[in-house]
PDB file of N, CA and C in Angstrom:
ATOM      1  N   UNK A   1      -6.481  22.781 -13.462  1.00  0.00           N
ATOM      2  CA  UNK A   1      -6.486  21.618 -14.311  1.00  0.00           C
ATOM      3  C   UNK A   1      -7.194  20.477 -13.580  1.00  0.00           C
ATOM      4  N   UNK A   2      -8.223  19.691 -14.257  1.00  0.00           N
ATOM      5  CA  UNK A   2      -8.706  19.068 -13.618  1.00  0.00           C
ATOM      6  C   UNK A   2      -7.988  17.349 -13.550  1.00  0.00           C
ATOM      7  N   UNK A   3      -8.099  16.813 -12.444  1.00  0.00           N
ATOM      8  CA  UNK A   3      -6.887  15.239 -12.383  1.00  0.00           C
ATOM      9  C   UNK A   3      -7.654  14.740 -11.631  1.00  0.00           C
ATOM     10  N   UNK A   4      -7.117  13.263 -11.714  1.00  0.00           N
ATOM     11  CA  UNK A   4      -8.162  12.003 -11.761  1.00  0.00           C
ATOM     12  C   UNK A   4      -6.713  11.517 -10.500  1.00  0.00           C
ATOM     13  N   UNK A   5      -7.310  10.689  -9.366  1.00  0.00           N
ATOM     14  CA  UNK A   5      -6.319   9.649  -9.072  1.00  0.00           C
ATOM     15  C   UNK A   5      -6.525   8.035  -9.507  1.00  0.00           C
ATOM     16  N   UNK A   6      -5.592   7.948  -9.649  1.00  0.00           N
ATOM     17  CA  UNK A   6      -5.458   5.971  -9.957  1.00  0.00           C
ATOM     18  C   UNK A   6      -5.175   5.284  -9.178  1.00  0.00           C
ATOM     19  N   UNK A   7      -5.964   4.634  -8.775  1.00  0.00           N
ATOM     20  CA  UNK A   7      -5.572   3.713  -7.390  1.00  0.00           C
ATOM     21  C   UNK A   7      -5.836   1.729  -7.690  1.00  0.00           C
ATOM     22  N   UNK A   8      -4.393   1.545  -7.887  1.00  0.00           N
ATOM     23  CA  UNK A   8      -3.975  -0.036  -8.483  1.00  0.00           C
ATOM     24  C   UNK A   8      -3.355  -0.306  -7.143  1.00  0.00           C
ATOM     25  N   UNK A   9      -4.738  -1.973  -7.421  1.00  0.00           N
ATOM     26  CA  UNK A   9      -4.169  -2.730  -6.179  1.00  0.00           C
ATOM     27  C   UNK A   9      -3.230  -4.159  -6.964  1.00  0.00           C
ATOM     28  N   UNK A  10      -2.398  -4.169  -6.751  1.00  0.00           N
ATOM     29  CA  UNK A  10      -1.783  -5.518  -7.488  1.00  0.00           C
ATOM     30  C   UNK A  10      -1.068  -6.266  -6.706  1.00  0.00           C
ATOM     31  N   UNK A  11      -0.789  -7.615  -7.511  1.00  0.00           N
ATOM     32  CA  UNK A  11       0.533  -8.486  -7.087  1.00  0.00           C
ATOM     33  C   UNK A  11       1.891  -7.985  -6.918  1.00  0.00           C
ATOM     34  N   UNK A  12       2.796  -8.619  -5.954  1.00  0.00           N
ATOM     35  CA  UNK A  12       4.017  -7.385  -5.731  1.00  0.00           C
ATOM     36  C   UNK A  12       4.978  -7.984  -7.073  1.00  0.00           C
ATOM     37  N   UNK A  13       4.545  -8.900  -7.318  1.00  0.00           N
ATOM     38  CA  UNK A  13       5.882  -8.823  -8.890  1.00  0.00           C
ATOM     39  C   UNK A  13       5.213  -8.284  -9.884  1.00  0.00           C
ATOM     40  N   UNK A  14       4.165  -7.626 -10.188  1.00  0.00           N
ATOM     41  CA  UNK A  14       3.527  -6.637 -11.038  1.00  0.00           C
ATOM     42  C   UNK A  14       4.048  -5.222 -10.805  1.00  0.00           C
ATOM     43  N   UNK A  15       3.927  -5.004  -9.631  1.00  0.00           N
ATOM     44  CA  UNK A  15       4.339  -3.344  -9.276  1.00  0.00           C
ATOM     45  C   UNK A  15       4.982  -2.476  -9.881  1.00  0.00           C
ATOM     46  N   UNK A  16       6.009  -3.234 -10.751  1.00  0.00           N
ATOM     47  CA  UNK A  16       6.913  -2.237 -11.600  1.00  0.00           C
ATOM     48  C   UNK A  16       7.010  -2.442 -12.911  1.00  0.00           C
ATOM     49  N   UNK A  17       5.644  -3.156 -13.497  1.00  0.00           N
ATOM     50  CA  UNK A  17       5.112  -3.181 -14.763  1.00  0.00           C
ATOM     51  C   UNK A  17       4.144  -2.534 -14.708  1.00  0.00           C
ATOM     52  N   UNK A  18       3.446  -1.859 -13.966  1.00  0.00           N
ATOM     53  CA  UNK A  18       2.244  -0.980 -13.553  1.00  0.00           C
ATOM     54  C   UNK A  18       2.735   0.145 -13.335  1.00  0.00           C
ATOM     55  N   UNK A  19       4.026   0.375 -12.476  1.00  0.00           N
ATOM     56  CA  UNK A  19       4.452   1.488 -12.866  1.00  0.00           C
ATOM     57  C   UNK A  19       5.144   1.991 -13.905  1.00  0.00           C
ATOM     58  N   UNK A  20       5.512   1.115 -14.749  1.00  0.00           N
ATOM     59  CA  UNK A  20       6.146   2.173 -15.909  1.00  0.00           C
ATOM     60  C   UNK A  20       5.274   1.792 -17.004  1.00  0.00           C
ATOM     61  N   UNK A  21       3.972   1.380 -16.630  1.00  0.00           N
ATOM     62  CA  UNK A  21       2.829   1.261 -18.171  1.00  0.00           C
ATOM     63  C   UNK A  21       2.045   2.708 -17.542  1.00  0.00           C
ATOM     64  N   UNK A  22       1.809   3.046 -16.015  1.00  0.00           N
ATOM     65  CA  UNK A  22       1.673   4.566 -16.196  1.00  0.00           C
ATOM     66  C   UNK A  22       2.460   5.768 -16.218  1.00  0.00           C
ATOM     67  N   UNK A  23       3.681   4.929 -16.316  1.00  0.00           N
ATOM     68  CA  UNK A  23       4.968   6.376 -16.943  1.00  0.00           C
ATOM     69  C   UNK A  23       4.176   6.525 -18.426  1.00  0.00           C
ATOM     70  N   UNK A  24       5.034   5.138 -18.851  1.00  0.00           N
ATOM     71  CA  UNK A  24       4.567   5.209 -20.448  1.00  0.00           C
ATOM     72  C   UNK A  24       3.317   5.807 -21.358  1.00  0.00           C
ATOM     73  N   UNK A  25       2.421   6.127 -20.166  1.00  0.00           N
ATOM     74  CA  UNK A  25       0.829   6.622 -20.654  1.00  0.00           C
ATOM     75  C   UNK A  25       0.879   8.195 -20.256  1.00  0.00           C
ATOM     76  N   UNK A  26       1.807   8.264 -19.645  1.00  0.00           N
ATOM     77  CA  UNK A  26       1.803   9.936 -19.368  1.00  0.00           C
ATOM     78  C   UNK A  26       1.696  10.257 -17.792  1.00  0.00           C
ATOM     79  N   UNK A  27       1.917   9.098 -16.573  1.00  0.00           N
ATOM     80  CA  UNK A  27       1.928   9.655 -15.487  1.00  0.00           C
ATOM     81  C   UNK A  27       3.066  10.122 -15.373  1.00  0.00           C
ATOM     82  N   UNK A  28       3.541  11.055 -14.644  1.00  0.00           N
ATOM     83  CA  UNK A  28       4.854  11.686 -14.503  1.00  0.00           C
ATOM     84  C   UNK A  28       5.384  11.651 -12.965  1.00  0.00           C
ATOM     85  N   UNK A  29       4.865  10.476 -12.126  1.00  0.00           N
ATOM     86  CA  UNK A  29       5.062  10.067 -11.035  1.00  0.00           C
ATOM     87  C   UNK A  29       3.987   8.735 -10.217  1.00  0.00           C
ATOM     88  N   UNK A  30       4.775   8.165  -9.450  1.00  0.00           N
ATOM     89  CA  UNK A  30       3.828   7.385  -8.605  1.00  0.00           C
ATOM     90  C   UNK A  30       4.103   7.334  -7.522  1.00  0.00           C
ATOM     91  N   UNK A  31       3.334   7.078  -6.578  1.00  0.00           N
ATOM     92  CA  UNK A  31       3.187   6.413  -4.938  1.00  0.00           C
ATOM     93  C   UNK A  31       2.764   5.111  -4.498  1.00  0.00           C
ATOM     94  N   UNK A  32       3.982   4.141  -4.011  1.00  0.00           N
ATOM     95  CA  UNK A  32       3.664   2.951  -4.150  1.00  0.00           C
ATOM     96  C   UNK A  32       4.020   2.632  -2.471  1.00  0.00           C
ATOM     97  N   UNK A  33       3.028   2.084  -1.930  1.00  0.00           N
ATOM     98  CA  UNK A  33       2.736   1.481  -0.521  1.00  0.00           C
ATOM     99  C   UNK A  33       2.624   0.244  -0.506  1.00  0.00           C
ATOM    100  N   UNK A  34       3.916  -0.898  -0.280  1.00  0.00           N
ATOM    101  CA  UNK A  34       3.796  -2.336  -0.273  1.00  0.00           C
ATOM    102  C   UNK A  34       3.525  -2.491   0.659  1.00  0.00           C
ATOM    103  N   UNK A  35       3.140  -3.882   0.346  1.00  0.00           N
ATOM    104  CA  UNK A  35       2.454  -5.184   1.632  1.00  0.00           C
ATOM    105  C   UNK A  35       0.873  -5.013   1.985  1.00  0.00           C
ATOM    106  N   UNK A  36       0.231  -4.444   1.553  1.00  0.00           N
ATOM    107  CA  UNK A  36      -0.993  -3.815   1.646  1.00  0.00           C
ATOM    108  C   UNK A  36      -1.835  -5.417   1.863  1.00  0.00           C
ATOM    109  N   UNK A  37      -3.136  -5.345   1.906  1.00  0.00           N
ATOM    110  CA  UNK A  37      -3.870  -6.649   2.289  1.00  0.00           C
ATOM    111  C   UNK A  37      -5.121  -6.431   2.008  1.00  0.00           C
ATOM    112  N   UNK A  38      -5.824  -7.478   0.908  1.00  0.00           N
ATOM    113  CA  UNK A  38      -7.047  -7.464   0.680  1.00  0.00           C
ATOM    114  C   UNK A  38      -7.321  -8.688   0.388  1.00  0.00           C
ATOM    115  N   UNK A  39      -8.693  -9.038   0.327  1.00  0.00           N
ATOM    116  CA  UNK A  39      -9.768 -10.137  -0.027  1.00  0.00           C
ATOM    117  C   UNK A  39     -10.492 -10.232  -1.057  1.00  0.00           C
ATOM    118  N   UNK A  40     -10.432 -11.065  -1.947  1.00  0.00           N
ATOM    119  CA  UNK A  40     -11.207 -10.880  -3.140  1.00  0.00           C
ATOM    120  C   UNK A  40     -12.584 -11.719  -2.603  1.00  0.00           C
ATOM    121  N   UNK A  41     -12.672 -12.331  -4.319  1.00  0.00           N
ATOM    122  CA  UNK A  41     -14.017 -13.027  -4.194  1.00  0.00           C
ATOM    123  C   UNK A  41     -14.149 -14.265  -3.062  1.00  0.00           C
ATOM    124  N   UNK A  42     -12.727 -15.106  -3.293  1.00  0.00           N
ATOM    125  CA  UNK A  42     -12.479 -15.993  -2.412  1.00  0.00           C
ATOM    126  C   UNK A  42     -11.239 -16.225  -1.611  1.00  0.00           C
ATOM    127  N   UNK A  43     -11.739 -16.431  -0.082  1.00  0.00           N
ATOM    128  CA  UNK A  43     -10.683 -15.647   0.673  1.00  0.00           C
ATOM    129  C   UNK A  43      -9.298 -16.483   0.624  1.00  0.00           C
ATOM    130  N   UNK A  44      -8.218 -16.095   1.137  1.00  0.00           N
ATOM    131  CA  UNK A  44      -6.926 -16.488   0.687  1.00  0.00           C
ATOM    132  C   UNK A  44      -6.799 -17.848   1.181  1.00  0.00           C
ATOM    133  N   UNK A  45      -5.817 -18.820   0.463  1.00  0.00           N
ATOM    134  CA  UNK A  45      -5.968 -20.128   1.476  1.00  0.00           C
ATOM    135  C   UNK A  45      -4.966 -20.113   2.783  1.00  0.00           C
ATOM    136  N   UNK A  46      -5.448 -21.215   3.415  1.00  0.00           N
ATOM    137  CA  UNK A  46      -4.180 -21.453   4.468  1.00  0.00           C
ATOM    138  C   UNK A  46      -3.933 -22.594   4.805  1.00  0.00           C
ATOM    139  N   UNK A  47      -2.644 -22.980   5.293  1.00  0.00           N
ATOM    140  CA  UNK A  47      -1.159 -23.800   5.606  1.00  0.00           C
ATOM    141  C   UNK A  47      -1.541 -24.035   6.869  1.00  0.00           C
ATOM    142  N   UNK A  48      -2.107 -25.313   7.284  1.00  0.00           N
ATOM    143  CA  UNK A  48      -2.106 -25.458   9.041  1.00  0.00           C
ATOM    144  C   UNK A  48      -2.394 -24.053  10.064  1.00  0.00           C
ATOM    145  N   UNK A  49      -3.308 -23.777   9.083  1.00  0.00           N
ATOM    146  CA  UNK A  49      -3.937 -22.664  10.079  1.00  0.00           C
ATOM    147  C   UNK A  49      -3.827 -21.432  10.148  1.00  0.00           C
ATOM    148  N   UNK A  50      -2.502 -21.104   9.403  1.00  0.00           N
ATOM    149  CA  UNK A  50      -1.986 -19.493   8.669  1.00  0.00           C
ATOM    150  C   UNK A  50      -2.269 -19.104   7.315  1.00  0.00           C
ATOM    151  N   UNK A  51      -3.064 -18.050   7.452  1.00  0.00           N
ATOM    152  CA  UNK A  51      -3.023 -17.599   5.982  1.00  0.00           C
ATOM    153  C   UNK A  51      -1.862 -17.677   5.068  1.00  0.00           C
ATOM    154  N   UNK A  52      -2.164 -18.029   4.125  1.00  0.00           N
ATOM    155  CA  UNK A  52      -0.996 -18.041   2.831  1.00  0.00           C
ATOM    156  C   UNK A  52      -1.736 -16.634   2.055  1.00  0.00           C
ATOM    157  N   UNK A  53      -0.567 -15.555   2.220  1.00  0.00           N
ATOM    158  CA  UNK A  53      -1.478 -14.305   1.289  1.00  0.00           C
ATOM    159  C   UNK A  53       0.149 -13.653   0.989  1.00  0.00           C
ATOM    160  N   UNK A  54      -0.399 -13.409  -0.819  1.00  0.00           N
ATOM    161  CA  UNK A  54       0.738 -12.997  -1.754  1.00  0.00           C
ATOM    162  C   UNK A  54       0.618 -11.333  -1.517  1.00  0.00           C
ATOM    163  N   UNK A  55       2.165 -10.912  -2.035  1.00  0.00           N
ATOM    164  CA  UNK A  55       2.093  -9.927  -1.130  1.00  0.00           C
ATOM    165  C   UNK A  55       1.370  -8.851  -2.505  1.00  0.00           C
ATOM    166  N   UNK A  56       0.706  -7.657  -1.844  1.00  0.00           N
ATOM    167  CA  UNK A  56       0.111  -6.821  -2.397  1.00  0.00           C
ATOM    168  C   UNK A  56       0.888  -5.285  -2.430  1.00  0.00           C
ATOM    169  N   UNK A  57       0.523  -5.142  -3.724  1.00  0.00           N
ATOM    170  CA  UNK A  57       1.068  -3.182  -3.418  1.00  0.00           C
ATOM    171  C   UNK A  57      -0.443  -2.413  -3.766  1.00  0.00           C
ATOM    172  N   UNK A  58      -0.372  -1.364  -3.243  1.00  0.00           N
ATOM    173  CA  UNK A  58      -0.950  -0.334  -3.739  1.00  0.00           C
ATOM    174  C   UNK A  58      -0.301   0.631  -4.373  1.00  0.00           C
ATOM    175  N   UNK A  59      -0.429   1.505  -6.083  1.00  0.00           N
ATOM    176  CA  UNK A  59       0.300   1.803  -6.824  1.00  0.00           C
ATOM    177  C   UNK A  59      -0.751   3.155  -6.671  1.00  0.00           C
ATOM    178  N   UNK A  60      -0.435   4.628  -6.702  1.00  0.00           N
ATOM    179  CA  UNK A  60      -1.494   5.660  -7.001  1.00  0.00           C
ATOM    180  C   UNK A  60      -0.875   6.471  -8.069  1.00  0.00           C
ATOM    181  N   UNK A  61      -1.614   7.014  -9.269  1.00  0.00           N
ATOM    182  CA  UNK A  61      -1.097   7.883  -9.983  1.00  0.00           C
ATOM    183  C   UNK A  61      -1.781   9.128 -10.086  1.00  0.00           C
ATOM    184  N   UNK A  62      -1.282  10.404  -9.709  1.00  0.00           N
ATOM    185  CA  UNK A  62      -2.311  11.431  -9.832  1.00  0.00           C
ATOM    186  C   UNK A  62      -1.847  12.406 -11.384  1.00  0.00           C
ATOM    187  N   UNK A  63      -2.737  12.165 -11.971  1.00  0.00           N
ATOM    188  CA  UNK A  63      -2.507  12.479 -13.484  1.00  0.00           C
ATOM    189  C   UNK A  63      -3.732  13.624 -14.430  1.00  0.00           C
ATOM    190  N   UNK A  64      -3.723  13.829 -15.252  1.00  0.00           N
ATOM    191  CA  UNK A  64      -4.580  15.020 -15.812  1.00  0.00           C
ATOM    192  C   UNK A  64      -5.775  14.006 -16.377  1.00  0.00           C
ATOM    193  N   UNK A  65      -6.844  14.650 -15.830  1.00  0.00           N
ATOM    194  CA  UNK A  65      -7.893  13.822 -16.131  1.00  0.00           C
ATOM    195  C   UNK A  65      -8.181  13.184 -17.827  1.00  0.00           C
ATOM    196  N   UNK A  66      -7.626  14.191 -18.681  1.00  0.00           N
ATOM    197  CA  UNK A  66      -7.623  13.443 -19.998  1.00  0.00           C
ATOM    198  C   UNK A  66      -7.235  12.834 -20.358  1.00  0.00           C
ATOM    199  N   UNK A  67      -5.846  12.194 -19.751  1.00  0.00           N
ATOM    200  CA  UNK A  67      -4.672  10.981 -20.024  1.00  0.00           C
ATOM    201  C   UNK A  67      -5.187   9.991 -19.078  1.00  0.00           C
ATOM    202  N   UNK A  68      -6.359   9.911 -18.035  1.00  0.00           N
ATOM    203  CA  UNK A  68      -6.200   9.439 -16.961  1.00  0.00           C
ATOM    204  C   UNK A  68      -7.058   6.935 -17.883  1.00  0.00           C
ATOM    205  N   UNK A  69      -7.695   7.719 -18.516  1.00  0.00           N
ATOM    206  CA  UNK A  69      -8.564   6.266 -18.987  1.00  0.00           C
ATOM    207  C   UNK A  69      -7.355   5.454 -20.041  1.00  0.00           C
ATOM    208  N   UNK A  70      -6.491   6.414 -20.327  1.00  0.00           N
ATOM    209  CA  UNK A  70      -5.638   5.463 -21.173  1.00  0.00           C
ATOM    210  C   UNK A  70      -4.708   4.930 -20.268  1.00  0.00           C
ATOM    211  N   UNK A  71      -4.032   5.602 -19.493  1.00  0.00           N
ATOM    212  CA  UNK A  71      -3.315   4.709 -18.441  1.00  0.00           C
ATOM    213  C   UNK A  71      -3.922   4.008 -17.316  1.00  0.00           C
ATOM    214  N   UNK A  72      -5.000   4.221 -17.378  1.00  0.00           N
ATOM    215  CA  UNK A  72      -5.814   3.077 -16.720  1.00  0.00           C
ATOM    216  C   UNK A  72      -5.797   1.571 -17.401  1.00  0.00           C
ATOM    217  N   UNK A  73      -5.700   1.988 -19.056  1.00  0.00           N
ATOM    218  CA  UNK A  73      -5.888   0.899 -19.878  1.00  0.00           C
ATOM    219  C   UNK A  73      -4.950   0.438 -19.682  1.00  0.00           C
ATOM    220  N   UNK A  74      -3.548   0.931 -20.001  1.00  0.00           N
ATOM    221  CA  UNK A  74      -2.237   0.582 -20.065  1.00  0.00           C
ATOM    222  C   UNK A  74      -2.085  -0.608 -18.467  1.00  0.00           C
ATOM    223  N   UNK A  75      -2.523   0.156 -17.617  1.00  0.00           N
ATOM    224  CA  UNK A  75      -2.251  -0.695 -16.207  1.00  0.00           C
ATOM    225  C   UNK A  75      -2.510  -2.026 -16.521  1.00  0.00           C
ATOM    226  N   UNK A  76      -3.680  -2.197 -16.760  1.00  0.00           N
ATOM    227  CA  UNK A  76      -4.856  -3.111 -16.787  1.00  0.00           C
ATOM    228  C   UNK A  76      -4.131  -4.351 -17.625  1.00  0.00           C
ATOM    229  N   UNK A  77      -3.374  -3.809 -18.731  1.00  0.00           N
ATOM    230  CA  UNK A  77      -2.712  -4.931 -19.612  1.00  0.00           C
ATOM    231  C   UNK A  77      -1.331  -5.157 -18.900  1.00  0.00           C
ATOM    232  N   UNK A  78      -0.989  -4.057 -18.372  1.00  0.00           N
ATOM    233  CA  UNK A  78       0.639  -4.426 -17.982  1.00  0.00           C
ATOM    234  C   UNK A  78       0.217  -5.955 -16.856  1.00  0.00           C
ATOM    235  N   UNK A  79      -0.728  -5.655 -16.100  1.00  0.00           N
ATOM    236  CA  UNK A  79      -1.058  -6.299 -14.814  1.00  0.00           C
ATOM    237  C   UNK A  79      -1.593  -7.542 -14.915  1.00  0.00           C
ATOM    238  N   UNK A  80      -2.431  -7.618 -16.262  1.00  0.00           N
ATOM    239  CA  UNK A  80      -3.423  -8.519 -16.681  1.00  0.00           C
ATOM    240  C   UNK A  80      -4.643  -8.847 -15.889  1.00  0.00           C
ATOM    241  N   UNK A  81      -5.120  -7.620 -15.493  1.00  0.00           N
ATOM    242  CA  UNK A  81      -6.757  -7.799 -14.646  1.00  0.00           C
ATOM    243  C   UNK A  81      -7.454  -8.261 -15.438  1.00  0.00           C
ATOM    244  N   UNK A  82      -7.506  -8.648 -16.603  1.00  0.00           N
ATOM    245  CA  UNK A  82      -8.751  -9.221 -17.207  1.00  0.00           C
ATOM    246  C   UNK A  82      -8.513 -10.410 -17.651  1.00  0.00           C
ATOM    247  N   UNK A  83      -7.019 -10.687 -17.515  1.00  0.00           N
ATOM    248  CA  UNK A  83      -7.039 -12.177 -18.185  1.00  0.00           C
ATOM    249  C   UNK A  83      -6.370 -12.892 -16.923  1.00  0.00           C
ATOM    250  N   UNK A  84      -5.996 -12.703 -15.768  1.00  0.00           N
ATOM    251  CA  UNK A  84      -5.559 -13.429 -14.976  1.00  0.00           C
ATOM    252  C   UNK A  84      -6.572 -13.233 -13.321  1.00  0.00           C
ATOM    253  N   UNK A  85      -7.216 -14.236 -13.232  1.00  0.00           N
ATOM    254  CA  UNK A  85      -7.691 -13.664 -11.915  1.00  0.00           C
ATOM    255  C   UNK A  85      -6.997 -13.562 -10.290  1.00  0.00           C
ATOM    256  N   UNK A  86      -7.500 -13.026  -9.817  1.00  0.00           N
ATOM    257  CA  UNK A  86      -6.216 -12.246  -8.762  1.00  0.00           C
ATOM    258  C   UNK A  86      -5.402 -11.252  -9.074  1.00  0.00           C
ATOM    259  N   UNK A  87      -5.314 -10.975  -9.713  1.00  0.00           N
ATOM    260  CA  UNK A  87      -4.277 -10.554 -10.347  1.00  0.00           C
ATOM    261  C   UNK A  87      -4.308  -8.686  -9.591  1.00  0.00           C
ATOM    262  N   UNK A  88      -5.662  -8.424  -9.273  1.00  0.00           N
ATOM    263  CA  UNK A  88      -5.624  -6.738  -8.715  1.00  0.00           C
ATOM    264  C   UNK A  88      -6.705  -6.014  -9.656  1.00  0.00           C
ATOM    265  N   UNK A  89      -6.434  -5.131  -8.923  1.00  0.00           N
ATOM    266  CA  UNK A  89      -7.470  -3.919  -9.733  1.00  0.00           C
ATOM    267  C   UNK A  89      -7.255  -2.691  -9.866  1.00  0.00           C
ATOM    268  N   UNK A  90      -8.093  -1.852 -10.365  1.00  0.00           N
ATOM    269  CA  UNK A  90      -7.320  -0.336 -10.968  1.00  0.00           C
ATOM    270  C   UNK A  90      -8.685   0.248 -10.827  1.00  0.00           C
ATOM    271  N   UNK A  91      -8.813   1.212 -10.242  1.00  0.00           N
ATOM    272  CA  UNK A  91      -9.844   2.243 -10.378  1.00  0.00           C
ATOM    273  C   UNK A  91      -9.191   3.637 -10.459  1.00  0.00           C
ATOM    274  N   UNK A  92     -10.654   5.276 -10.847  1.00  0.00           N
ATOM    275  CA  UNK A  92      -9.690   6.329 -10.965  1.00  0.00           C
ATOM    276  C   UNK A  92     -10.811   6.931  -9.874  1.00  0.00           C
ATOM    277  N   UNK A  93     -10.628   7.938  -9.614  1.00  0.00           N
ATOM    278  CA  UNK A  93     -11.661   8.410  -8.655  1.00  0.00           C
ATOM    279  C   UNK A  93     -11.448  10.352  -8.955  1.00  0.00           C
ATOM    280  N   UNK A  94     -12.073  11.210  -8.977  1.00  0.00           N
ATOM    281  CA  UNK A  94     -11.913  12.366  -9.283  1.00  0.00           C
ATOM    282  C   UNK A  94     -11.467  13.453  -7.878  1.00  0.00           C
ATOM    283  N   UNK A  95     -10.665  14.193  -8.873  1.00  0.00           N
ATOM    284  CA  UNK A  95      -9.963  14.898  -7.171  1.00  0.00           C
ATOM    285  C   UNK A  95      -9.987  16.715  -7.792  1.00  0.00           C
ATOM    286  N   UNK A  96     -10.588  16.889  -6.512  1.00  0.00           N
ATOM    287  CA  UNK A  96     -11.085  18.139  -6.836  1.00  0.00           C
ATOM    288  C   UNK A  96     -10.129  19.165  -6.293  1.00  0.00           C
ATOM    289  N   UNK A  97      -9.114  18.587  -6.035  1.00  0.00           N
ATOM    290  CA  UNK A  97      -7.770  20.013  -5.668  1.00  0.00           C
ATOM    291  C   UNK A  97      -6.499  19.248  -5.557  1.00  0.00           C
ATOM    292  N   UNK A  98      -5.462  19.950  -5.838  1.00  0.00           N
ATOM    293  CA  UNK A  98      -4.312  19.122  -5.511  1.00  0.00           C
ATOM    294  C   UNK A  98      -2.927  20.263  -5.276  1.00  0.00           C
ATOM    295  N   UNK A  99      -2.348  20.199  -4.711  1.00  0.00           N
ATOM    296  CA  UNK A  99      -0.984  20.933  -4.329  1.00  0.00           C
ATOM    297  C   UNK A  99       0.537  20.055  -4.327  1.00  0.00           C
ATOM    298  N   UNK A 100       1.462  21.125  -4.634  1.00  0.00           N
ATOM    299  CA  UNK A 100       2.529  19.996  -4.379  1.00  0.00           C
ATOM    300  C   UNK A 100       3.263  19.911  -6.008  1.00  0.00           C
ATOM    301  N   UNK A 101       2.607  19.919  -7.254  1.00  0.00           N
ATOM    302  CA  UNK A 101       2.477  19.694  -8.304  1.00  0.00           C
ATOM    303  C   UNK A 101       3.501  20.594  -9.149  1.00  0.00           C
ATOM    304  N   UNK A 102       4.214  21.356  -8.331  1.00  0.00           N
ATOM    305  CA  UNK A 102       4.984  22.659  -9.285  1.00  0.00           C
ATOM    306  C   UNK A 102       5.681  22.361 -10.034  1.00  0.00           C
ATOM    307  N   UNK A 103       6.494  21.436  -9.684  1.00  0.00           N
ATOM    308  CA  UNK A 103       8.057  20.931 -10.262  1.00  0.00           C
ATOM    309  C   UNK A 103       7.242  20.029 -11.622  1.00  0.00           C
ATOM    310  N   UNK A 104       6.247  19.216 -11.443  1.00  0.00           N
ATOM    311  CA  UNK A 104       5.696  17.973 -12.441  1.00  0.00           C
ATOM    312  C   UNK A 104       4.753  18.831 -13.648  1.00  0.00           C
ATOM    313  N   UNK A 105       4.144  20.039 -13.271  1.00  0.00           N
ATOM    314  CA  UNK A 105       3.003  20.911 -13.986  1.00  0.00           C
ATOM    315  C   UNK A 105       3.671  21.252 -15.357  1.00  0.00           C
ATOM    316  N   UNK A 106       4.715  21.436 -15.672  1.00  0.00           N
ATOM    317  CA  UNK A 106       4.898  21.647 -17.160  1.00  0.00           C
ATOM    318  C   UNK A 106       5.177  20.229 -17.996  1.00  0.00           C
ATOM    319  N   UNK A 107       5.856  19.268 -17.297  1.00  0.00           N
ATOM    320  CA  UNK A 107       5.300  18.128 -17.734  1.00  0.00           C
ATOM    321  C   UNK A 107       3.910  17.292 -17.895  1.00  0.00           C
ATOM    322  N   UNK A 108       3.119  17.658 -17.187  1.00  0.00           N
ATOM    323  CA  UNK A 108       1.411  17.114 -17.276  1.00  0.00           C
ATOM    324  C   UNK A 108       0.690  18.144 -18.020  1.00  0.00           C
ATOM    325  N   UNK A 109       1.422  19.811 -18.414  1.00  0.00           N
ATOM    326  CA  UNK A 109       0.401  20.565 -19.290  1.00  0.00           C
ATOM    327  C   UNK A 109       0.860  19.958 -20.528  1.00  0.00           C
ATOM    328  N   UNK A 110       2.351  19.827 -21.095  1.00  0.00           N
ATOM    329  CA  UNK A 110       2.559  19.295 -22.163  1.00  0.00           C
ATOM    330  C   UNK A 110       1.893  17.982 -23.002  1.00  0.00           C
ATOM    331  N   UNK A 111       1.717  17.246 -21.698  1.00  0.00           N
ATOM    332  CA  UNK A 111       0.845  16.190 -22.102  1.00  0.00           C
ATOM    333  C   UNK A 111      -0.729  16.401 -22.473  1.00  0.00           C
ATOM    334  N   UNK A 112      -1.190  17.160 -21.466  1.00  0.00           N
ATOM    335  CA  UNK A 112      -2.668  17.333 -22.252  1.00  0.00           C
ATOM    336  C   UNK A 112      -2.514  18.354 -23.185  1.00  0.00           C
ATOM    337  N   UNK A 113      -1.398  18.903 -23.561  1.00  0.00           N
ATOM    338  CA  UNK A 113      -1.348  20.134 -24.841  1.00  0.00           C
ATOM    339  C   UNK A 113      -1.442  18.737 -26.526  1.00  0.00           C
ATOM    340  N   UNK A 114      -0.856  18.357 -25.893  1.00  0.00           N
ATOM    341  CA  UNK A 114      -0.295  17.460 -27.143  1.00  0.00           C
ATOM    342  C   UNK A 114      -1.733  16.063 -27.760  1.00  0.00           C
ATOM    343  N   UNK A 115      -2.689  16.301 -26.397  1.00  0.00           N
ATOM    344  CA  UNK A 115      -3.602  15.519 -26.607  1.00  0.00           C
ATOM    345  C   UNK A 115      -4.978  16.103 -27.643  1.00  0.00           C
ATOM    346  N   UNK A 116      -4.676  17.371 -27.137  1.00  0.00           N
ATOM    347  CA  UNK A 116      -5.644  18.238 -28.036  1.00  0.00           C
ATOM    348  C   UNK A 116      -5.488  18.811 -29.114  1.00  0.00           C
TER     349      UNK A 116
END
């Protein structure tokens, strides 16, 4: 079966509106790594000399490539990347093997059964 990963960088009070807008779209798990650290367009401000930087998660969903653009969508609104800036980002990237998946596989075939 071919699967896509999702890799959402967000605000940490987003994290668990991102994760259950890719439950709700059909991921059937996530991997979430807080405190993470990035730079956008313009770099973070600072307080007498210390960065002031909000905290970040990284959210990954590894999902069946046919469900993978709608819960991308879903993220995108839970998070508001397009209407709030800063706010994070969501990309999917293609994965050409995966293991581990036994217990989740009749839940992710059902989903792409039901798509077709």
């Amino acid at each position: 079966m071919r699967m896509k990963l999702i890799v959402a960088l967000v605000s940490g009070n987003k994290t668990e509106a991102v994760v259950e807008a890719g439950r709700s779209g059909g991921a059937t798990g996530a991997t979430i790594i807080t405190s993470v650290r990035g730079e956008g367009l313009l770099p973070e401000r600072t307080f007498f000399g210390l960065r002031v930087e909000a905290q970040r998660d990284l959210v990954m969903f590894l999902v069946a490539d046919i469900r993978a653009r709608y819960i991308l969508e879903r993220i995108r609104d839970a998070a508001g990347f397009d209407t709030q800036g800063g706010s994070g980002i969501a990309f999917q990237i293609d994965v050409e093997d995966s293991v581990g998946l036994v217990t989740q596989m009749a839940a992710i075939r059902e989903e792409v059964e039901q798509e077709i």
